[in-house]
Protein backbone atom coordinates (compact mmCIF):
# COMPACT_ATOMS: atom_id res chain seq x y z
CA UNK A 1 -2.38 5.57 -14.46
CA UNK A 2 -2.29 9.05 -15.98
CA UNK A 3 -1.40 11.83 -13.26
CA UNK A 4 -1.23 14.37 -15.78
CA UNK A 5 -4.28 16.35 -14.10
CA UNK A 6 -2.95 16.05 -11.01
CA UNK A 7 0.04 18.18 -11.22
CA UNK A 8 0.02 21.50 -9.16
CA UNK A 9 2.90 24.17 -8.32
CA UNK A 10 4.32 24.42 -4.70
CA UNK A 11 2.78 27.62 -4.88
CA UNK A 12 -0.92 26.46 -5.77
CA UNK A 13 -0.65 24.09 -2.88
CA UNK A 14 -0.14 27.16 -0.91
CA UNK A 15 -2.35 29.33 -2.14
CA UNK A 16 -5.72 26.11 -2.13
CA UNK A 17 -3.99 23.56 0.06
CA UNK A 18 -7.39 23.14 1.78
CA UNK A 19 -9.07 22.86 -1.91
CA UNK A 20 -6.38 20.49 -3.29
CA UNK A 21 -6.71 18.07 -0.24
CA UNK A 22 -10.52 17.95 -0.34
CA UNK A 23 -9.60 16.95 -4.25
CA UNK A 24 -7.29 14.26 -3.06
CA UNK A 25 -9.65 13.00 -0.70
CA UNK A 26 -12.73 13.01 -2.83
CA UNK A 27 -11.06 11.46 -5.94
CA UNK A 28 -8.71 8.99 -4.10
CA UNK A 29 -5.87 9.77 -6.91
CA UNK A 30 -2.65 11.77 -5.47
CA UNK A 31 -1.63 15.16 -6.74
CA UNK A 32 1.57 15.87 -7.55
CA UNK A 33 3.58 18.97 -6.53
CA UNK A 34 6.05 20.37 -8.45
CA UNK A 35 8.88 23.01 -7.20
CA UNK A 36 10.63 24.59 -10.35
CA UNK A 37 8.92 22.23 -12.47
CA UNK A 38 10.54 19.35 -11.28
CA UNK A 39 8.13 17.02 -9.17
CA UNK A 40 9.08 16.73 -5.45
CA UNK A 41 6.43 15.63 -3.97
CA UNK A 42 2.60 13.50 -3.57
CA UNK A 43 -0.45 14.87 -2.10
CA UNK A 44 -2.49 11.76 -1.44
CA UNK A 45 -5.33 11.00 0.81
CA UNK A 46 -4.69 8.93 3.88
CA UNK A 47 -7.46 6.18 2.79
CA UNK A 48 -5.51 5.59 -0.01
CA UNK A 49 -2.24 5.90 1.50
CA UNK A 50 -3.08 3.42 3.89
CA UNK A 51 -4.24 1.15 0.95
CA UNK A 52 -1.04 1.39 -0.73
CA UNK A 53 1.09 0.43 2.74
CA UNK A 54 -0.96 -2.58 3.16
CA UNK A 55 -0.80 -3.43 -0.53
CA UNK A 56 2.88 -2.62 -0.35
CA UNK A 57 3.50 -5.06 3.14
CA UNK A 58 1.75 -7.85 1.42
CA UNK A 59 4.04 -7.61 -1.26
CA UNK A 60 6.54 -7.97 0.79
CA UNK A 61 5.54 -10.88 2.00
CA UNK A 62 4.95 -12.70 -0.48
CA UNK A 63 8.48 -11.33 -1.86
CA UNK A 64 9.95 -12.96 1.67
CA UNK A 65 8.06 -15.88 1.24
CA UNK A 66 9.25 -16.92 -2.08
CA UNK A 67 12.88 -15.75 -1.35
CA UNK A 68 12.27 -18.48 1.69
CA UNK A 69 10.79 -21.28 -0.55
CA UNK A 70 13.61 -20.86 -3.23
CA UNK A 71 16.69 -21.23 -0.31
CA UNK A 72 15.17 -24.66 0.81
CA UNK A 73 13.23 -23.05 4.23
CA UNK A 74 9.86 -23.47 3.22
CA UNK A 75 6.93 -25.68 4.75
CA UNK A 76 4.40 -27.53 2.21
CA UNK A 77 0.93 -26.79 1.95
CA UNK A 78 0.00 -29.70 2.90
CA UNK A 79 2.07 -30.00 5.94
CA UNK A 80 0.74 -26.54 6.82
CA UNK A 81 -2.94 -27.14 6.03
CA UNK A 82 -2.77 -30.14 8.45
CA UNK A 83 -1.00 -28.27 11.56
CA UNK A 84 -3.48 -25.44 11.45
CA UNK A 85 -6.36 -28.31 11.38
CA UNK A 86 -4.75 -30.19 14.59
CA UNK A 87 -4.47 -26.87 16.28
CA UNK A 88 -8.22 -25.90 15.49
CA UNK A 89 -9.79 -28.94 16.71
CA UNK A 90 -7.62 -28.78 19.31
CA UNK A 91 -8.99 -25.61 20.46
CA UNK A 92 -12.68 -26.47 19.72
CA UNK A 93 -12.09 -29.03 21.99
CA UNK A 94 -11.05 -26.74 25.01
């Protein structure tokens, strides 16, 4: 992903901080801020923020799960696949 034309001074953000986050809102990409042209920061819409955490937490997951499977702790799909259908017809039942 090219950010290139979202790069803005410390002191644009000041001067059309209102302007730049209606930007970041409407085009869902961040903007990054420079401060004596050396990035320091992202301007980023919380939508896609909050995109990015989730995407982020499921990644991490995943990273937890495999780290679980590969020291001997994990369950087989199978085995797992069956518990979760005992446990739904059990509660169909009720």
């Amino acid at each position: 992903m090219d950010y290139t034309d979202g790069i803005v001074s410390v002191t644009t953000l000041k001067k059309n901080s209102a302007r730049l986050v209606r930007m970041a809102k409407e085009s869902g990409q961040p903007i990054v801020i420079t401060q004596n042209g050396k990035a320091t920061a992202v301007l980023q819409d919380v939508e896609s923020f909050q995109r990015l955490r989730d995407a982020l937490l499921l990644l991490k997951f995943v990273a937890k799960g495999d780290q679980e499977l590969r020291a001997g702790r994990g369950v087989e799909h199978d085995v797992v696949a069956s518990r979760l259908g005992k446990r739904h017809r059990s509660q169909n039942r009720a």
